[in-house]
Protein backbone atom coordinates (compact mmCIF):
# COMPACT_ATOMS: atom_id res chain seq x y z
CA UNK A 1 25.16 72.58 6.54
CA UNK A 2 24.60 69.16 5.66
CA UNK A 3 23.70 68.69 2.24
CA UNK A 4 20.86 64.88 1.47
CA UNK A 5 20.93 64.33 -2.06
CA UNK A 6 18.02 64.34 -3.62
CA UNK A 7 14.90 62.74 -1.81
CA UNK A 8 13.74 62.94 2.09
CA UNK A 9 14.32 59.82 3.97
CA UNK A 10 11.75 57.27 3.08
CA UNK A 11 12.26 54.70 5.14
CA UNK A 12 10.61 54.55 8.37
CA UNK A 13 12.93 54.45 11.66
CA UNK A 14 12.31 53.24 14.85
CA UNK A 15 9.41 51.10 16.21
CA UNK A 16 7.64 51.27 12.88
CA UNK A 17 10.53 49.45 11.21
CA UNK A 18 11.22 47.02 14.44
CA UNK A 19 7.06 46.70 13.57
CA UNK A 20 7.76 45.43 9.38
CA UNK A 21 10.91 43.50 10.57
CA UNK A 22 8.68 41.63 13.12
CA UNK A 23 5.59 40.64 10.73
CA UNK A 24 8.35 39.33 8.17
CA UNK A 25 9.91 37.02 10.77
CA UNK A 26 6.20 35.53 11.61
CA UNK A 27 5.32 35.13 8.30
CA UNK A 28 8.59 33.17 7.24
CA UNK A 29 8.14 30.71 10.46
CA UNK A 30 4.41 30.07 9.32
CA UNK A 31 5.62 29.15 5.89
CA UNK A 32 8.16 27.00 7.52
CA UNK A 33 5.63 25.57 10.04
CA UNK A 34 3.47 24.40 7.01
CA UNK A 35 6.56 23.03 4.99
CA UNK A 36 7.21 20.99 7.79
CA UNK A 37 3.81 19.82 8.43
CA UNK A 38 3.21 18.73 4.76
CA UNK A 39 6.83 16.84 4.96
CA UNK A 40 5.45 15.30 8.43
CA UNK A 41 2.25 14.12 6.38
CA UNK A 42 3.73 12.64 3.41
CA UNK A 43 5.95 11.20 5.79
CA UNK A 44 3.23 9.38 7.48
CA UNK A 45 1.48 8.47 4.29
CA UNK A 46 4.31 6.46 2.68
CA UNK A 47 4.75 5.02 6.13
CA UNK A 48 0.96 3.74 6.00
CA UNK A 49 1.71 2.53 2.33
CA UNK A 50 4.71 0.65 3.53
CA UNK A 51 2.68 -1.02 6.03
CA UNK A 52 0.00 -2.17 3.83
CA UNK A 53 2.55 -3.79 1.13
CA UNK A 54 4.26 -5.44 4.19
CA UNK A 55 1.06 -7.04 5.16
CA UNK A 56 0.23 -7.99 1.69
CA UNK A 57 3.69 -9.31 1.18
CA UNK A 58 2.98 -11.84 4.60
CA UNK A 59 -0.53 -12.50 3.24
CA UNK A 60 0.83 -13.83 -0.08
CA UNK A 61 3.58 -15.53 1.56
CA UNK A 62 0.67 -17.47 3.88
CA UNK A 63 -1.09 -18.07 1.34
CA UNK A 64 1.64 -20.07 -0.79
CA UNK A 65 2.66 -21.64 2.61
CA UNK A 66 -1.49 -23.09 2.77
CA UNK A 67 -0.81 -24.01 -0.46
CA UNK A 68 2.40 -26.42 0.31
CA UNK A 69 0.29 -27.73 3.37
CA UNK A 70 -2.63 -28.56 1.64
CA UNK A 71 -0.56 -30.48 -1.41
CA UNK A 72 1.84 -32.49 0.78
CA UNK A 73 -2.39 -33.42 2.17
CA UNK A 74 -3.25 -34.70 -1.00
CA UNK A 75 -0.32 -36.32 -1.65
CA UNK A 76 -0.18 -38.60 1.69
CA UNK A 77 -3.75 -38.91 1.58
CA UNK A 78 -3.96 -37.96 5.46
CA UNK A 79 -5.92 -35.54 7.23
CA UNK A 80 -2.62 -33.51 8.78
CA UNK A 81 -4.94 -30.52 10.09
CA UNK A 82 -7.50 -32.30 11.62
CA UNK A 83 -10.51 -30.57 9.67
CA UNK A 84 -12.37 -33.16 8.54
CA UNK A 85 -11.09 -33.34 4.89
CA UNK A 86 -7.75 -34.33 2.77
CA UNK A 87 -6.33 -31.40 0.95
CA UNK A 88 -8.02 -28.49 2.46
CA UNK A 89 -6.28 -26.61 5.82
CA UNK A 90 -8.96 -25.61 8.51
CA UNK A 91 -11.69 -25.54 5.68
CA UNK A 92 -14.39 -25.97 9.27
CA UNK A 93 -15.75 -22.84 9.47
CA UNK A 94 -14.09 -22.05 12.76
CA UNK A 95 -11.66 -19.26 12.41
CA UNK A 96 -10.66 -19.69 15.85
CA UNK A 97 -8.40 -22.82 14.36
CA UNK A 98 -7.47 -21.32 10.74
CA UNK A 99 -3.32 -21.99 11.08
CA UNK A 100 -1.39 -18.56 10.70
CA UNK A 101 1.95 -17.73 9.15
CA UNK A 102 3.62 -14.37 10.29
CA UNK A 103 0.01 -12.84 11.65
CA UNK A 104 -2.05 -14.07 8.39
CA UNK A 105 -4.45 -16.39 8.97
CA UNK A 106 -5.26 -19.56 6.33
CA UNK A 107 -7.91 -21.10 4.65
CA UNK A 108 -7.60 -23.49 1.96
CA UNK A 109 -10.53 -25.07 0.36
CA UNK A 110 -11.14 -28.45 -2.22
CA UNK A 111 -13.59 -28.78 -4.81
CA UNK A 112 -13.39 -31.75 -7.54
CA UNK A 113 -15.22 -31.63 -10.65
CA UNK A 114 -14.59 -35.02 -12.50
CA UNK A 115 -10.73 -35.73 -12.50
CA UNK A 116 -10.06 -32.47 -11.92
CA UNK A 117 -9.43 -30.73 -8.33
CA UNK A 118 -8.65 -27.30 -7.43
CA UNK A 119 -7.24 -25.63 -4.34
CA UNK A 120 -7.55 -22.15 -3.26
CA UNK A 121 -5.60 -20.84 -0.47
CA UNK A 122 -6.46 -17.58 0.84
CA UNK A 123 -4.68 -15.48 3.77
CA UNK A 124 -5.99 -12.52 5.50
CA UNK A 125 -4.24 -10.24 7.28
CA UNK A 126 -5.91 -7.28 9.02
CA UNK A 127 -6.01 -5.14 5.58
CA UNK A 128 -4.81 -7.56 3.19
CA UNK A 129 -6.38 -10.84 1.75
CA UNK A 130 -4.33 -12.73 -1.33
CA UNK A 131 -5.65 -15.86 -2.86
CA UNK A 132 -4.03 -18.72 -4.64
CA UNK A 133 -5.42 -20.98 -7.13
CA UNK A 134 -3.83 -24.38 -8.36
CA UNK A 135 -5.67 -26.76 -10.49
CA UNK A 136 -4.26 -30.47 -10.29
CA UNK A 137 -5.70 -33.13 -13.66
């Protein structure tokens, strides 16, 4: 006689335990499958981000580069660009000629008030736009 100590089995056997082992498995790969997903996403996120400061970094670099050309303008007094005007780059209001720097395209415009003339360069990329002010006395 073989003598169980204390309580009947209470753990199932067979299929119905091949059944519990089963839904455990599928239930730890979904958990994985949406660990990996949100690790794909953020992923993809701080790829987009990177992207955008990229762009904005070329758009301010443009925009200083409109800057130099519009300056070394001024100071030989000679239409370099061809626009129509000393000191501003492709200030026409064709966009089809604005001069581009690493994808960003440039605009620089001229106003004078008195003695006093100020330059804005601005650069646009396809998300970005970064502007640049200088005032000359």
């Amino acid at each position: 006689m073989v003598h169980t100590r204390g309580h009947p089995r209470l753990q199932p056997s067979g299929p119905a335990r091949r059944g519990s082992i089963l839904v455990a498995i599928v239930m730890a790969l979904v958990v994985l499958q949406v660990v990996v997903v949100g690790v794909v996403l953020m992923g993809a996120r701080e790829q987009s981000l990177t992207t955008l400061r990229l762009e904005a970094s070329k758009a301010q670099y443009a925009a200083e580069a409109g800057m130099n050309m519009a300056l070394r303008e001024l100071y030989d007094s000679a239409d370099e660009d061809g626009d129509g005007g000393i000191g501003s780059i492709s200030d026409d209001g064709n966009s089809g000629n604005d001069p581009t720097v690493n994808g960003a395209s440039i605009v620089v415009t001229v106003s004078v008030s008195g003695t006093t003339t100020t330059l804005t360069s601005t650069a646009r990329t396809s998300n970005t736009k970064r502007s640049i002010v200088v005032t000359l006395n």
